[in-house]
C-alpha atoms as a PDB file:
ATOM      1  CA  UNK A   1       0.000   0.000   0.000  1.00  0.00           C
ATOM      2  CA  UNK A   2       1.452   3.372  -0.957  1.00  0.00           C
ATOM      3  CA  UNK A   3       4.819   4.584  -2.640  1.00  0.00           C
ATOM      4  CA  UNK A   4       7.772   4.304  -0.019  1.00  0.00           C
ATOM      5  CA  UNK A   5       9.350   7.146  -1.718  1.00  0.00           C
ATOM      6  CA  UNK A   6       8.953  10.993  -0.110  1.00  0.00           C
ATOM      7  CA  UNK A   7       7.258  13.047  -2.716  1.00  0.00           C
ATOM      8  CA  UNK A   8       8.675  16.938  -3.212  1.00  0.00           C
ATOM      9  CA  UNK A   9       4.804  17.692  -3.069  1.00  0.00           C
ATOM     10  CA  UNK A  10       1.520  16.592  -2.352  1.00  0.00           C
ATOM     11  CA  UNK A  11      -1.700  18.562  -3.556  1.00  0.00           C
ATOM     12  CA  UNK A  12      -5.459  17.998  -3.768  1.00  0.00           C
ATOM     13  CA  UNK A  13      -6.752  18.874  -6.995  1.00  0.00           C
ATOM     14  CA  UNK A  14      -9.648  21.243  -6.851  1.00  0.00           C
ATOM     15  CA  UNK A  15     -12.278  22.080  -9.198  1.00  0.00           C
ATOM     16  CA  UNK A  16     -10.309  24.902  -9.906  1.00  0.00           C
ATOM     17  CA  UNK A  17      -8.159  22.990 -11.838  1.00  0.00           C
ATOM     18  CA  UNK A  18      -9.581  21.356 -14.119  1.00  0.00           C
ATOM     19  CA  UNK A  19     -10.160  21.319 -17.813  1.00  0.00           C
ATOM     20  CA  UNK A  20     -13.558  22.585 -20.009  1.00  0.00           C
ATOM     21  CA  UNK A  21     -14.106  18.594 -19.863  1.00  0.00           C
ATOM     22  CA  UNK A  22     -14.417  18.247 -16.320  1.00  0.00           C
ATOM     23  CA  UNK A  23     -10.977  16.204 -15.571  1.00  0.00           C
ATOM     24  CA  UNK A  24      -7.710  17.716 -14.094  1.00  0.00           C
ATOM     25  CA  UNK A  25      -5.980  20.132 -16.643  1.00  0.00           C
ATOM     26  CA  UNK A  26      -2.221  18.967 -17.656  1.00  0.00           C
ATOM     27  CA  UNK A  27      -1.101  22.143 -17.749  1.00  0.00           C
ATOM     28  CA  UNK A  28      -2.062  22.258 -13.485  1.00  0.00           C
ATOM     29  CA  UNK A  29      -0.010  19.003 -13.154  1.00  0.00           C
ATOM     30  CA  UNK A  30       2.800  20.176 -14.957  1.00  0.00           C
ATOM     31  CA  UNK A  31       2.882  22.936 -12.634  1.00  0.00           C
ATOM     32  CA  UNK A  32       2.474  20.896  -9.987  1.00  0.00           C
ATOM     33  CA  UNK A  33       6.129  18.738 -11.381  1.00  0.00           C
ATOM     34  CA  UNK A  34       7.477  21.837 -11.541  1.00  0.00           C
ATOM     35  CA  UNK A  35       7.230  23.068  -7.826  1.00  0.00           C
ATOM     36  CA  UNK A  36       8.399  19.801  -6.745  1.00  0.00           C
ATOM     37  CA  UNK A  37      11.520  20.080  -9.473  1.00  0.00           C
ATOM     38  CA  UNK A  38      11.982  23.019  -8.555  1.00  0.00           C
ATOM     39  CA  UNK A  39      12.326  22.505  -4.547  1.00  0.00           C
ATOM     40  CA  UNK A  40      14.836  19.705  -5.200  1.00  0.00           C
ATOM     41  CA  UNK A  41      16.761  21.751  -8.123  1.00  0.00           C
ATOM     42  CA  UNK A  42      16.932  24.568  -4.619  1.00  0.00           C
ATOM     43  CA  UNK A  43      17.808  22.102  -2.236  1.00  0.00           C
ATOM     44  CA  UNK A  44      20.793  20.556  -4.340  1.00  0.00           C
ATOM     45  CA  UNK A  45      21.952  23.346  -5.954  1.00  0.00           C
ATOM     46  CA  UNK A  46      21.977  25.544  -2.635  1.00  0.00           C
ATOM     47  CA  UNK A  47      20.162  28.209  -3.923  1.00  0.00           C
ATOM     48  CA  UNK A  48      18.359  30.107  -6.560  1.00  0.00           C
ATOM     49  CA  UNK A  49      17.446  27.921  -9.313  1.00  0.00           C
ATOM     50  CA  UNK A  50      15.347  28.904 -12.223  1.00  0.00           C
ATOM     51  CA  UNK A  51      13.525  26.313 -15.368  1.00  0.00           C
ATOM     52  CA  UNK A  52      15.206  26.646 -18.922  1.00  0.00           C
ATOM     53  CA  UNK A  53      13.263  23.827 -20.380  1.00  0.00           C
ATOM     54  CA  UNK A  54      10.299  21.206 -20.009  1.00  0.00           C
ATOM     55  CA  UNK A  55      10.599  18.339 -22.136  1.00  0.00           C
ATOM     56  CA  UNK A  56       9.177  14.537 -22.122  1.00  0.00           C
ATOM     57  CA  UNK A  57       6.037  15.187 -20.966  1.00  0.00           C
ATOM     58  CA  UNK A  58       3.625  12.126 -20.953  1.00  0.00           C
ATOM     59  CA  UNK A  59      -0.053  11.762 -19.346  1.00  0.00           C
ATOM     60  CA  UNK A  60      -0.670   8.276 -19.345  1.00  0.00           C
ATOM     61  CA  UNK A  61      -3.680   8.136 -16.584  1.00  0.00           C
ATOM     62  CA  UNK A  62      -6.138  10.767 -15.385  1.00  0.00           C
ATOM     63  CA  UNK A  63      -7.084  11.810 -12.316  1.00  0.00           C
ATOM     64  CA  UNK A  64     -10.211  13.084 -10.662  1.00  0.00           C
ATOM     65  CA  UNK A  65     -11.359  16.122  -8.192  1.00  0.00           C
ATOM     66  CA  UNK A  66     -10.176  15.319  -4.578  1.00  0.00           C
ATOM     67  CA  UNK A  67      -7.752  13.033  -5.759  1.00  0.00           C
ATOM     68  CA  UNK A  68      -4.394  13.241  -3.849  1.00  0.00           C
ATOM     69  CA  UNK A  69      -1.208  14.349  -5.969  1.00  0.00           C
ATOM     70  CA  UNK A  70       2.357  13.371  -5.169  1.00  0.00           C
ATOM     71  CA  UNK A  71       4.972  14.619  -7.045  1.00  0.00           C
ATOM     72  CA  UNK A  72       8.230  12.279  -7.064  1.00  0.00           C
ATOM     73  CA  UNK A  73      11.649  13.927  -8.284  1.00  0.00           C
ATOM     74  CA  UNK A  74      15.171  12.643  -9.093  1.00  0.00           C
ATOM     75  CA  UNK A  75      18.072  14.252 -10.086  1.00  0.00           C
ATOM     76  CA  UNK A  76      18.741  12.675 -14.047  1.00  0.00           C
ATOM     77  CA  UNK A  77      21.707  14.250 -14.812  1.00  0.00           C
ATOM     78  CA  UNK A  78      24.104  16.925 -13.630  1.00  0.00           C
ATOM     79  CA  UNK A  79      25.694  19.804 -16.012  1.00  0.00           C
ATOM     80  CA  UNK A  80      28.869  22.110 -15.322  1.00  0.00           C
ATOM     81  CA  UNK A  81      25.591  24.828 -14.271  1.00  0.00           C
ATOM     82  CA  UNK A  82      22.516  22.796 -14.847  1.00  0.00           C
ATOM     83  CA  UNK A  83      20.564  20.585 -13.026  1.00  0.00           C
ATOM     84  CA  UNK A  84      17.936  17.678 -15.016  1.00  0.00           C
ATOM     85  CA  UNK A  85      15.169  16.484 -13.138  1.00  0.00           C
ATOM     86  CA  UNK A  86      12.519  13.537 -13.792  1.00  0.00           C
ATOM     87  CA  UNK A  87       9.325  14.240 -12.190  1.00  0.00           C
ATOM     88  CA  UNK A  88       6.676  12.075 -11.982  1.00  0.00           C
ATOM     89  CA  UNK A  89       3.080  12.250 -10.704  1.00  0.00           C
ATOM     90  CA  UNK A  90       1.002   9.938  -8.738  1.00  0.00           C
ATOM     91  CA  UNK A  91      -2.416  10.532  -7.932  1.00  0.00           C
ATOM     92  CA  UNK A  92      -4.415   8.339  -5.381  1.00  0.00           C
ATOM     93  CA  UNK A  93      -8.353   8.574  -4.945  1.00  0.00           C
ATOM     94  CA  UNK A  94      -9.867  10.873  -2.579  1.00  0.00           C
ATOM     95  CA  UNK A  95     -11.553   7.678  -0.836  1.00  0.00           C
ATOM     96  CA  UNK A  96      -9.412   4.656  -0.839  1.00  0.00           C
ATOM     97  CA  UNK A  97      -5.696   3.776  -1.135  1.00  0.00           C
ATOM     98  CA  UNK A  98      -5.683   3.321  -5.338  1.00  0.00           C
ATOM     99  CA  UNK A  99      -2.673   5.154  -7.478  1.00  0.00           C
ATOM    100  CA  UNK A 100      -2.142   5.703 -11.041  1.00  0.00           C
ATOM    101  CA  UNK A 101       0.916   7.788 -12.757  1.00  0.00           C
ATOM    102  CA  UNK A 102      -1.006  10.583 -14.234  1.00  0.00           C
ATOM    103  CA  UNK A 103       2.096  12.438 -15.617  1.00  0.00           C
ATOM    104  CA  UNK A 104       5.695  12.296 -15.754  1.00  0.00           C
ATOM    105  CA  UNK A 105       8.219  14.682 -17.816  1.00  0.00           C
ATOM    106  CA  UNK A 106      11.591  16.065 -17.171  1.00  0.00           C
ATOM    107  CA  UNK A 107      12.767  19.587 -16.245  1.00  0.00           C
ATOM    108  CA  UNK A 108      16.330  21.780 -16.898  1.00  0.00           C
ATOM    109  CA  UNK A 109      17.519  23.894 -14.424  1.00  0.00           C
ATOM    110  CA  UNK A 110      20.023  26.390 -14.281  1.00  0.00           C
ATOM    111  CA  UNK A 111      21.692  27.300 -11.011  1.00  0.00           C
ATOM    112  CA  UNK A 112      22.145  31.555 -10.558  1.00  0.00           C
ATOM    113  CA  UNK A 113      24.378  33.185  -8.026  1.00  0.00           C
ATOM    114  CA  UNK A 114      23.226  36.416  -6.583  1.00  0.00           C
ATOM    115  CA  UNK A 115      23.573  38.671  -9.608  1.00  0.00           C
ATOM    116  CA  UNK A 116      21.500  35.913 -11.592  1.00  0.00           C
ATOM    117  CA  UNK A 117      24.602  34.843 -13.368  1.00  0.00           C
ATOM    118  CA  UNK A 118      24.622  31.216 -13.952  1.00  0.00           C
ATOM    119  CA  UNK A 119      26.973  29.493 -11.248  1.00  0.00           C
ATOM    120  CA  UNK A 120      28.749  26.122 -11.000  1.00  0.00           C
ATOM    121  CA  UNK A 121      26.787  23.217  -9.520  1.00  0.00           C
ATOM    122  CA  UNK A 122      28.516  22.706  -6.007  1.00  0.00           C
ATOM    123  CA  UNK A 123      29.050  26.248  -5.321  1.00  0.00           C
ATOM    124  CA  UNK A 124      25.981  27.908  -2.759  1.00  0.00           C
ATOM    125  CA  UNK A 125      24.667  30.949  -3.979  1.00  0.00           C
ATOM    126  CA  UNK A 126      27.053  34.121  -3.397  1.00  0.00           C
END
């Protein structure tokens, strides 16, 4: 039962966000991937860390109102400045324990100093 992994997020989708069909927009789950890419690209990079590209994106399940979002994130690959991150999203129904991947995609980011200059990976923000 349930993902041992710790997702970078976990959201309830709301009729807010949803789609002139009634199910959850992509474009609110990719946002969603992005927060939680972005958190880890922060938390890695030690500091500011801003997207330069989205790419891979796949929604191979849907998902419902009330349904529970996780966002999962891994480091893919690491440039002299950059950081690449796989994201993945995992909703589970409102009222039982059920998952399906509902998205998954991968995100560039580049690491900025203080004077939004790009910056090495391994160096904190200065």
């Amino acid at each position: 039962m349930g993902d041992s992994r710790e997702p970078m997020i976990r959201v309830t989708a709301m009729p807010a966000d949803t789609n002139p069909y009634g199910g959850v927009f992509g474009g609110w789950l990719m946002s969603q991937m992005a927060l939680g890419a972005g958190a880890l690209a922060s938390r890695v990079g030690r500091g500011k860390a801003v997207v330069v590209s989205a790419t891979d994106f796949a929604f191979p399940g849907a998902m419902a109102v009330g349904d529970e979002l996780s966002v999962y994130c891994e480091i893919a690959a690491t440039g002299t400045t950059s950081l690449t991150i796989a994201a993945e999203a995992i909703a589970r129904e409102r009222n039982g324990e059920a998952t399906v991947k509902v998205a998954c995609g991968t995100f560039r980011f580049v690491l900025l100093d203080d004077t939004d200059r790009p910056r090495a990976v391994g160096e904190g923000a200065r």
